[in-house]
Protein backbone atom coordinates (compact mmCIF):
# COMPACT_ATOMS: atom_id res chain seq x y z
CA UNK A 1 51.80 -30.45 -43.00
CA UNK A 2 53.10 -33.74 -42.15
CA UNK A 3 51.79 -36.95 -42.25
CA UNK A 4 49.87 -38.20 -39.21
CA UNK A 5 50.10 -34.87 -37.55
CA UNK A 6 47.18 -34.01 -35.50
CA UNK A 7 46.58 -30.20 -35.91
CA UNK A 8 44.15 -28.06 -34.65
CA UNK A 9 42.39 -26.49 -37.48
CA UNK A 10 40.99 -23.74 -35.63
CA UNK A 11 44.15 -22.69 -34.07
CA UNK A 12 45.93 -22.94 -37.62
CA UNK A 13 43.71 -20.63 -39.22
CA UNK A 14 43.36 -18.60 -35.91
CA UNK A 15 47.58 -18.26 -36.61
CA UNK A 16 47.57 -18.07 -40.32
CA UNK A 17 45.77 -14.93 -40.41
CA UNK A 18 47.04 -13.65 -37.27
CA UNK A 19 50.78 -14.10 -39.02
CA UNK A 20 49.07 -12.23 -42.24
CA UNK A 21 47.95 -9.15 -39.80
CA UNK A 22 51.53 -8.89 -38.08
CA UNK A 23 53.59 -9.30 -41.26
CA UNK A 24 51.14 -6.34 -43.28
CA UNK A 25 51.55 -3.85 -40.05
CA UNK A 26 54.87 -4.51 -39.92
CA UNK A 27 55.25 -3.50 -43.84
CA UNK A 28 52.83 -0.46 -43.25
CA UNK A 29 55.09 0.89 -40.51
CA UNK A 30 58.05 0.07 -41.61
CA UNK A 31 56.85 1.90 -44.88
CA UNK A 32 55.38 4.34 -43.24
CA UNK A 33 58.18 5.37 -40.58
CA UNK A 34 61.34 4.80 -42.50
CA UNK A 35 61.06 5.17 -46.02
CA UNK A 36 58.46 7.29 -46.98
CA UNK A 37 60.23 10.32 -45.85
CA UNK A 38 63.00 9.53 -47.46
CA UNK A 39 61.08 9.26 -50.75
CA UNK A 40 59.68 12.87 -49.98
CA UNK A 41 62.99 14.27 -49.46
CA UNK A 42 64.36 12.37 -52.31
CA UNK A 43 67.16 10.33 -50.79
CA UNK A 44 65.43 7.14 -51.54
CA UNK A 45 67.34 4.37 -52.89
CA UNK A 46 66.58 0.86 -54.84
CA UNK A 47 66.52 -1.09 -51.62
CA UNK A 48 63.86 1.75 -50.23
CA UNK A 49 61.94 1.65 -53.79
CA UNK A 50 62.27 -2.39 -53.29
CA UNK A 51 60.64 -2.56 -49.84
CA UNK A 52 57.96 -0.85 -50.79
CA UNK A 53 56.84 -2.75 -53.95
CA UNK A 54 56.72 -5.96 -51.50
CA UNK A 55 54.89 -4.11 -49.28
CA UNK A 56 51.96 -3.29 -51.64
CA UNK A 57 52.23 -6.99 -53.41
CA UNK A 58 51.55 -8.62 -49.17
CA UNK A 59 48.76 -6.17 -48.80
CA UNK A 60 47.37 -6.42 -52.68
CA UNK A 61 47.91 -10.69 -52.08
CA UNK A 62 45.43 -10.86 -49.21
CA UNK A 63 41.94 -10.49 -51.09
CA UNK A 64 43.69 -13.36 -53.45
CA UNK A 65 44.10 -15.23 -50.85
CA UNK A 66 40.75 -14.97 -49.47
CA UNK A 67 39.23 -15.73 -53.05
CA UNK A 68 41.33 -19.22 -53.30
CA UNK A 69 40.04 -20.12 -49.96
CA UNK A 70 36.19 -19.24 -51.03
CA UNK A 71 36.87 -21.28 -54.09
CA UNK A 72 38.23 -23.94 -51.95
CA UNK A 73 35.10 -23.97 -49.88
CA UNK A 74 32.68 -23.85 -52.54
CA UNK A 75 34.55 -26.96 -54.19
CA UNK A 76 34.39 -28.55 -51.28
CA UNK A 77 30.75 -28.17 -50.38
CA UNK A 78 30.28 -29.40 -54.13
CA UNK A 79 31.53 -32.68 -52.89
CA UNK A 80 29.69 -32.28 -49.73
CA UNK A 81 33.00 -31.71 -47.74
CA UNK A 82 34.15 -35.43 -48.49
CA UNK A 83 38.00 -35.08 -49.59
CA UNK A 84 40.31 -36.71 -48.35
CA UNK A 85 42.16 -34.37 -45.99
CA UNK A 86 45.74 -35.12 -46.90
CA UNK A 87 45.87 -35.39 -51.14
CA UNK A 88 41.90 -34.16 -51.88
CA UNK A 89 40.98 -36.84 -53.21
CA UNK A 90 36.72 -37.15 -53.57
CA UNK A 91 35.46 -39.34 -51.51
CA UNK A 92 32.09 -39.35 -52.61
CA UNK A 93 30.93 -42.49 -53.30
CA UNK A 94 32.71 -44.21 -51.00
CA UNK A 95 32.27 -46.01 -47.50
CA UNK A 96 32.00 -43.74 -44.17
CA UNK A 97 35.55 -44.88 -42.99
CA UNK A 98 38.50 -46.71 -44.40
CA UNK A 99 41.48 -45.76 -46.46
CA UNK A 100 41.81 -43.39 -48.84
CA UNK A 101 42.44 -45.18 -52.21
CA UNK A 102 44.68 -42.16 -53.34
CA UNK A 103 47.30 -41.53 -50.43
CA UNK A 104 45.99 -44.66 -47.96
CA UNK A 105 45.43 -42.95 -45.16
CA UNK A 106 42.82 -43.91 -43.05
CA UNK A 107 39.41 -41.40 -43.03
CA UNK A 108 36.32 -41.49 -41.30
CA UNK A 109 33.79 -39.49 -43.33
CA UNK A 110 32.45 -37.82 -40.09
CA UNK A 111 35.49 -36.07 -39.25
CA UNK A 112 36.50 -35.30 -42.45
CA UNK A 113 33.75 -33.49 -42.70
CA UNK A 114 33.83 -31.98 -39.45
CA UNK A 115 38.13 -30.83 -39.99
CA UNK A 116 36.96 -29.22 -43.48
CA UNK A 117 34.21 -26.99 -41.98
CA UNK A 118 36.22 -25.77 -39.31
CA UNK A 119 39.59 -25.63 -41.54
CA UNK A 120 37.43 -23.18 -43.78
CA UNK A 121 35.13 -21.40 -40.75
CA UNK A 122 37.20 -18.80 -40.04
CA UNK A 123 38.01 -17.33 -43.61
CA UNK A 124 34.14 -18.20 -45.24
CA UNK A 125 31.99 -17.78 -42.41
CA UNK A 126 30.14 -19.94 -40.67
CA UNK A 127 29.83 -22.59 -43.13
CA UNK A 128 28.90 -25.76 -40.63
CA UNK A 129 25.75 -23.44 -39.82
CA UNK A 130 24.67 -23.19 -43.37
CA UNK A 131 25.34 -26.35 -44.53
CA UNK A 132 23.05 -28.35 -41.62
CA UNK A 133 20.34 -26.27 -42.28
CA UNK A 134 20.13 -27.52 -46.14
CA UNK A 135 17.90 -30.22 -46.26
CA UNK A 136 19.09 -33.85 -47.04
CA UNK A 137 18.82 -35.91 -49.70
């Protein structure tokens, strides 16, 4: 992502895993309708043999995936979603806006906060839900 570029974090995930789902049915029937059959009858080749070990290491790599971004969130909510959004750099302990003494880009706790939740919403669940209803401190 670059630098000062306002994105969308619902629409990124909302295309991140919408690119995951197009690229694994594209594997599975391009698996399915061109090379399998050629495995049965035996004409299969190391390009066919290839194609389908990538195929099984996209589909195998999404629960992966899905664990780093859990991990992600549960760091995150360790820190009570305060990282900086560009170089994740804690912010705890800090004032609610100003620059970030790592990178120096400006923050304002509020909507870091807010950007985090719904960056991690769509693969965790719900997370902004869960995390008003914990009582502060």
């Amino acid at each position: 992502m670059l630098r000062g570029m306002v994105v969308d974090p619902r629409k990124e995930q909302a295309r991140w895993r919408r690119s995951w789902i197009l690229f694994t049915v594209y594997h599975v029937l391009f698996i399915g309708g061109l090379i399998v059959p050629k495995v049965v009858q035996g004409r299969a080749g190391w390009l066919d043999y290839s194609l389908i070990a990538l195929a099984v290491v996209v589909v195998a790599s999404y629960p992966f995936m899905r664990y780093r971004f859990r991990r992600r969130a549960r760091v995150l909510a360790a820190c009570d979603w305060r990282q900086c959004r560009w170089c994740r750099f804690d912010l705890r302990g800090l004032a609610d806006t100003g620059r970030c003494p790592e990178c120096g880009e400006e923050y304002d706790i509020e909507e870091v906060r807010k950007w985090w939740k719904d960056m991690m919403a769509p693969v965790v669940g719900p997370v902004a839900e869960v995390d008003e209803a914990k009582p502060k401190q």
